[in-house]
Protein backbone atom coordinates (compact mmCIF):
# COMPACT_ATOMS: atom_id res chain seq x y z
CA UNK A 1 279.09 158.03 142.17
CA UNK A 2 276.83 155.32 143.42
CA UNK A 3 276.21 153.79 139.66
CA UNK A 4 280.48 154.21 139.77
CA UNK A 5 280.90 152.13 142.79
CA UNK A 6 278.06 149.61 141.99
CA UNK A 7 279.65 149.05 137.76
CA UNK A 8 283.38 148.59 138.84
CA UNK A 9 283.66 147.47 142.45
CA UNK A 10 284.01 144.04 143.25
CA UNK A 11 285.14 141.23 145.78
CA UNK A 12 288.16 139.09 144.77
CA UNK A 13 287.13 136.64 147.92
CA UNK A 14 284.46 133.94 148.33
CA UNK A 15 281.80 135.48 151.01
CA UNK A 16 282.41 134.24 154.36
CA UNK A 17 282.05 135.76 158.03
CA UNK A 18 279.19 137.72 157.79
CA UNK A 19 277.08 135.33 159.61
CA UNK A 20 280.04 133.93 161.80
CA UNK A 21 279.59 131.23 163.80
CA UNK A 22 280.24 131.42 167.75
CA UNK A 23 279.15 129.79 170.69
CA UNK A 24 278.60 133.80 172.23
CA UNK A 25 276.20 135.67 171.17
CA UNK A 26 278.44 138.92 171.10
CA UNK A 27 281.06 137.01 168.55
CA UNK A 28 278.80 135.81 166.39
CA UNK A 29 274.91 134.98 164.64
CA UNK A 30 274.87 131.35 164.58
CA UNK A 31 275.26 128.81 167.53
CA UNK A 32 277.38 125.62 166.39
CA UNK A 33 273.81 123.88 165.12
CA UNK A 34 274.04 126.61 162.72
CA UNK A 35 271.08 128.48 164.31
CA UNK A 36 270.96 132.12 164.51
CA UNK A 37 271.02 133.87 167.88
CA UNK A 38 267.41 134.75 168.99
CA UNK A 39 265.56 133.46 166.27
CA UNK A 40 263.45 130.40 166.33
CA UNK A 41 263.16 128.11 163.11
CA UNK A 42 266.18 129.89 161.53
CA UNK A 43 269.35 128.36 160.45
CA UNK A 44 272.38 129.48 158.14
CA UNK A 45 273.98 127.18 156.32
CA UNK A 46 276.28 128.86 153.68
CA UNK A 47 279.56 130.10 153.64
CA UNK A 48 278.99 132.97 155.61
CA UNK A 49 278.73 130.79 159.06
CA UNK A 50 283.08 130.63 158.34
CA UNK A 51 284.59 132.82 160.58
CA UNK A 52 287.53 133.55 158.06
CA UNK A 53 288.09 132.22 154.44
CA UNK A 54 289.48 128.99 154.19
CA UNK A 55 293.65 128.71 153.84
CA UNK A 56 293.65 125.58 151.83
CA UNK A 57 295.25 126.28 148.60
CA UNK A 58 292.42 125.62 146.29
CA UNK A 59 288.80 126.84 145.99
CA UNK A 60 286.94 126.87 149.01
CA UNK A 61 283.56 124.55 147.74
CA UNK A 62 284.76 121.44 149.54
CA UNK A 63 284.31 123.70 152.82
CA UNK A 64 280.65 125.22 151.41
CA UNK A 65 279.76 121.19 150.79
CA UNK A 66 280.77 119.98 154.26
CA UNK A 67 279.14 122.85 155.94
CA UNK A 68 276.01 121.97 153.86
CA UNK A 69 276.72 117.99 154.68
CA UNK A 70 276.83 119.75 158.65
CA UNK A 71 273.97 121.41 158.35
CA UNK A 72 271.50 118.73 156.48
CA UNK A 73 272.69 116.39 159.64
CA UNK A 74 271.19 119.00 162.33
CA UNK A 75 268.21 119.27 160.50
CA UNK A 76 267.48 115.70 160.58
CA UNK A 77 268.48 115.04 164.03
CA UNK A 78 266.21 118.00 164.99
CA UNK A 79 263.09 116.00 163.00
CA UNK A 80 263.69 112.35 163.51
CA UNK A 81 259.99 112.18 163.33
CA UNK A 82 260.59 113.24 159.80
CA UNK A 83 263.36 111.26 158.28
């Protein structure tokens, strides 16, 4: 059953929300700097920080680039020392 499941299943959906992003710890794992909850040094920065997939009538890869864009910002701002 398992080598059944794993051959034929499949997602018709680009991942998101399984590393939502939310202000409260109970709604969410990131914060809106992308970092995750209780973790120091860690950050998401993928699809998987949308809450829900993207209504916008084509693919969803201009949302993946922006929240990548996002995300490259925060880190910079966090090491100015750096860059």
């Amino acid at each position: 059953m398992k080598r059944v499941v794993l051959d034929r299943c499949q997602t018709a959906f680009h991942p998101c929300g399984s590393a939502r992003l939310s202000k409260d710890i109970e709604q969410g794992v990131v914060d809106p700097a992308l970092r995750v909850h209780g973790v120091k040094n860690l950050r998401v920065i993928d699809a998987s920080v949308m809450p829900v997939i993207p209504d916008c009538g084509i693919q969803n890869q201009n949302s993946v680039y922006m929240v990548g864009e996002k995300g490259a910002d925060l880190i910079k701002a966090a090491h100015k020392d750096l860059y």
